[in-house]
Protein backbone atom coordinates (compact mmCIF):
# COMPACT_ATOMS: atom_id res chain seq x y z
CA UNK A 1 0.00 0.00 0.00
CA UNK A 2 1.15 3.43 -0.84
CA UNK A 3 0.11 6.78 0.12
CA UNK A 4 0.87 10.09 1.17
CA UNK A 5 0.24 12.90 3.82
CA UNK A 6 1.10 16.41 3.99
CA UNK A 7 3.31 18.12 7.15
CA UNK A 8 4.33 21.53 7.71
CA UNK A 9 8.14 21.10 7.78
CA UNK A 10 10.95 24.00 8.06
CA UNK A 11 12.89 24.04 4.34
CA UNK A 12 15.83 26.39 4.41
CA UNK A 13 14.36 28.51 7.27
CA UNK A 14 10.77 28.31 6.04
CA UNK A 15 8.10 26.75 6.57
CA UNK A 16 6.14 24.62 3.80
CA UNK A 17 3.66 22.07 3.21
CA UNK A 18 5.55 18.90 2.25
CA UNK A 19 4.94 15.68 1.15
CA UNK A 20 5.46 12.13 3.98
CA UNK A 21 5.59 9.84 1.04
CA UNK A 22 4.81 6.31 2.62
CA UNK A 23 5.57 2.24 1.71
CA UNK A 24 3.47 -0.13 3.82
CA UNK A 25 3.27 -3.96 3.43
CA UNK A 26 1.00 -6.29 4.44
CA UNK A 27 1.69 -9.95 4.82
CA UNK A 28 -0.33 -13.04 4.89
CA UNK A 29 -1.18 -12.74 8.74
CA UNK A 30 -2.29 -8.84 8.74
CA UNK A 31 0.77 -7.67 10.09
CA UNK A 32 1.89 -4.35 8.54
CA UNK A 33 5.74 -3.18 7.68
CA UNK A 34 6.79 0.26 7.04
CA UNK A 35 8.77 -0.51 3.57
CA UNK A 36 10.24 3.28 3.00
CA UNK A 37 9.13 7.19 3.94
CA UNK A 38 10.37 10.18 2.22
CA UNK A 39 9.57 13.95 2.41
CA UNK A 40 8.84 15.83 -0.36
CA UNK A 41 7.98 18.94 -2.06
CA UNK A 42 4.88 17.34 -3.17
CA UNK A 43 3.02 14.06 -4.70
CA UNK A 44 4.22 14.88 -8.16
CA UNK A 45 4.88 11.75 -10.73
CA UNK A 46 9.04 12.50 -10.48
CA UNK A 47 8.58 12.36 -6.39
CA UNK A 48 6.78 8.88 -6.38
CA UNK A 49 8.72 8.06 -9.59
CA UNK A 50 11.86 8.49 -7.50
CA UNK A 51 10.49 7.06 -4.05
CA UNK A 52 9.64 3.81 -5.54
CA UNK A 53 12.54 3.44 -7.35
CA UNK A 54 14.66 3.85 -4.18
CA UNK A 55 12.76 0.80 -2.79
């Protein structure tokens, strides 16, 4: 499962909106596994392009 929330995070003294990009897997028995997080500037194709890629 993938998905993303939004945080207000400080980005070279400022603060912005910014993208928690998260990985979560689920196995046979219901347990859940954080598989990878990443902040970015936003949910953009590149961002997720890059994030999954990284996995």
């Amino acid at each position: 499962m993938i998905d993303a929330r939004y945080e207000q995070v400080r980005v070279d003294g400022l603060v912005r909106d910014c993208a928690v990009l998260i990985a979560l897997g689920i196995d046979s028995q219901g347990k859940r596994e954080v598989l990878g997080v990443q902040v970015s500037l936003s949910e953009t194709e590149v961002y997720w392009r890059e994030f999954l890629g990284g996995l």
